[in-house]
Protein backbone atom coordinates (compact mmCIF):
# COMPACT_ATOMS: atom_id res chain seq x y z
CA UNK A 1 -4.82 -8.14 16.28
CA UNK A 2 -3.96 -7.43 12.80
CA UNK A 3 -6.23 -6.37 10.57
CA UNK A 4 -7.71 -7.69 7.47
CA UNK A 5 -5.71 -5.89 5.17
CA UNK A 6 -2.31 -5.94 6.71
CA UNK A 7 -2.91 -9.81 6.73
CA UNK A 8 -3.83 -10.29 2.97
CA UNK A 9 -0.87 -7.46 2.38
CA UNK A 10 1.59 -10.05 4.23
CA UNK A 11 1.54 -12.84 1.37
CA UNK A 12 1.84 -10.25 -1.19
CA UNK A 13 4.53 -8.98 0.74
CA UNK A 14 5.88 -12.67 1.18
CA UNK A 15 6.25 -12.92 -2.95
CA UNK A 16 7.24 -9.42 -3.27
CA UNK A 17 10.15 -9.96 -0.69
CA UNK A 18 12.12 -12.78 -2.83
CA UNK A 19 15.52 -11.23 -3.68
CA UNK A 20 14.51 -10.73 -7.53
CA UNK A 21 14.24 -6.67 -6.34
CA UNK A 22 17.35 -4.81 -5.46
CA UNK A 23 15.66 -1.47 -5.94
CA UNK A 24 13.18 -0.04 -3.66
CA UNK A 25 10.19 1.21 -5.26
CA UNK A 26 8.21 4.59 -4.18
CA UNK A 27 5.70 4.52 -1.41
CA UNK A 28 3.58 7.19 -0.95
CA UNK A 29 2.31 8.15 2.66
CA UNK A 30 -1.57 9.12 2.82
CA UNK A 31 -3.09 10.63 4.87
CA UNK A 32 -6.71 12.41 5.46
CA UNK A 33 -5.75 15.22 3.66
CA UNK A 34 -3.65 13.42 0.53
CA UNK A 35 -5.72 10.65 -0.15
CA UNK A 36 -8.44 11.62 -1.95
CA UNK A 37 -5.95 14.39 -4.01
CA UNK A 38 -3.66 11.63 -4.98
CA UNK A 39 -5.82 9.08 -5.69
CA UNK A 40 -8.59 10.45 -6.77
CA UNK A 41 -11.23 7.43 -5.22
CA UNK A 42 -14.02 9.55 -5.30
CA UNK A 43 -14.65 10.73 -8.57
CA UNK A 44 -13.71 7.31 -10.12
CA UNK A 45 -11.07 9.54 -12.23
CA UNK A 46 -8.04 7.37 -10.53
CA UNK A 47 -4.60 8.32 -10.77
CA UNK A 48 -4.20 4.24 -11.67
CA UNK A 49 -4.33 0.87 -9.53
CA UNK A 50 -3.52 1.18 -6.14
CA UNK A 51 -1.95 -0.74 -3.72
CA UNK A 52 -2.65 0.55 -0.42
CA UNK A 53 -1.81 -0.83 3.21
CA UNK A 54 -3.68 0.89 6.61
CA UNK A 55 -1.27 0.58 9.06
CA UNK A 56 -0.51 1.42 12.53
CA UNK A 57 2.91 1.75 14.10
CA UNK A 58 2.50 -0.94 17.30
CA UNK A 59 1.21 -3.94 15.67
CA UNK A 60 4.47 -6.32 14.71
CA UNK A 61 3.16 -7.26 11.27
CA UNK A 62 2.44 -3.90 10.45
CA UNK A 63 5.65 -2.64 10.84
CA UNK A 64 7.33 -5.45 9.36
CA UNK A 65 4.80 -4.47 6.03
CA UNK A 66 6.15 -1.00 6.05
CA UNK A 67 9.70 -1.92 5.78
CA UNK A 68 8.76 -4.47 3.23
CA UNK A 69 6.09 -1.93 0.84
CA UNK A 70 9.45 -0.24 -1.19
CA UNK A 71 10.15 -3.73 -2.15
CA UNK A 72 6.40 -4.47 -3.35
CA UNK A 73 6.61 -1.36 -4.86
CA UNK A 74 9.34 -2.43 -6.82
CA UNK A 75 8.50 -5.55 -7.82
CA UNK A 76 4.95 -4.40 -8.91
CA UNK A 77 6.80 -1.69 -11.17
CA UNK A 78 9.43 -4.24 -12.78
CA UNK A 79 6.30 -6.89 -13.95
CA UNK A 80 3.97 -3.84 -14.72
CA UNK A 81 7.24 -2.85 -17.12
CA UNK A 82 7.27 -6.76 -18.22
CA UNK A 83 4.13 -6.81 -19.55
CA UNK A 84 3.54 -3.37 -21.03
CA UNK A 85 1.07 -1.87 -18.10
CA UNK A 86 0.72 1.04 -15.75
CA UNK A 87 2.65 -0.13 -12.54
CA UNK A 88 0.07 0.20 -9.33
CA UNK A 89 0.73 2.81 -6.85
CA UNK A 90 1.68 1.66 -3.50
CA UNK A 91 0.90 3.74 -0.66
CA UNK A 92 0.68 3.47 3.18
CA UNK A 93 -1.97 4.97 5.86
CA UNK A 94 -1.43 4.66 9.17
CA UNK A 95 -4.16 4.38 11.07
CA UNK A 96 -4.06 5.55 14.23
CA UNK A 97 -3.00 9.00 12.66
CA UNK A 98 -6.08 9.03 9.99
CA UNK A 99 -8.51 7.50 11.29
CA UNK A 100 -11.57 8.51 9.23
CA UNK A 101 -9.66 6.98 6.16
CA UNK A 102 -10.20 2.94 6.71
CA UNK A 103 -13.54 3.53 7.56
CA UNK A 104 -13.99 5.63 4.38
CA UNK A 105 -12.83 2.54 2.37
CA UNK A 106 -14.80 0.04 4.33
CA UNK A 107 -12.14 -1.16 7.00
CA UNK A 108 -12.61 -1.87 10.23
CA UNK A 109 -10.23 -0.92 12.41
């Protein structure tokens, strides 16, 4: 079963994915020991918005997402640049290989 946020990541992903993007955007890859370096969560000092999607490698939709997140990433960076802002960061955690970090951020997993 999916979870939560790989569901509500889908219809971002299903707006993202029109063919307005033919660049792919940067992903970053967290993990237990990058997240909180990266994005700086805990200290409220962030490193800007982030987009992040906790993964796992068997479920079909989440796979599909992380072919699909260099595209997000894109298209978040080309509207960001449209209307003068700080394009989000879009990173993905997979799941079964951090385990700690959904639960740190309130997932269930």
């Amino acid at each position: 079963r999916p979870t939560l946020a790989a569901g509500l990541l889908l219809l971002l992903v299903a707006h993202a994915a029109e063919p307005a993007a033919d660049r792919e955007g940067k992903v970053h890859q967290l993990d237990e020991t990058t997240f909180e370096h990266l994005t700086q969560a805990a200290t409220g000092a962030t490193t800007g918005p982030w987009l992040v999607a906790f993964c796992n490698s068997v479920d079909y939709e989440c796979r599909r997402l992380k072919r699909l997140m260099p595209k997000v990433a894109s298209k978040l960076e080309a509207e960001a640049e449209e209307r003068g802002r700080t394009p989000a960061n879009v990173a993905i955690v997979d799941v079964d290989e951090s385990p700690w970090l959904p639960k740190r951020v309130g997932l269930a997993h």
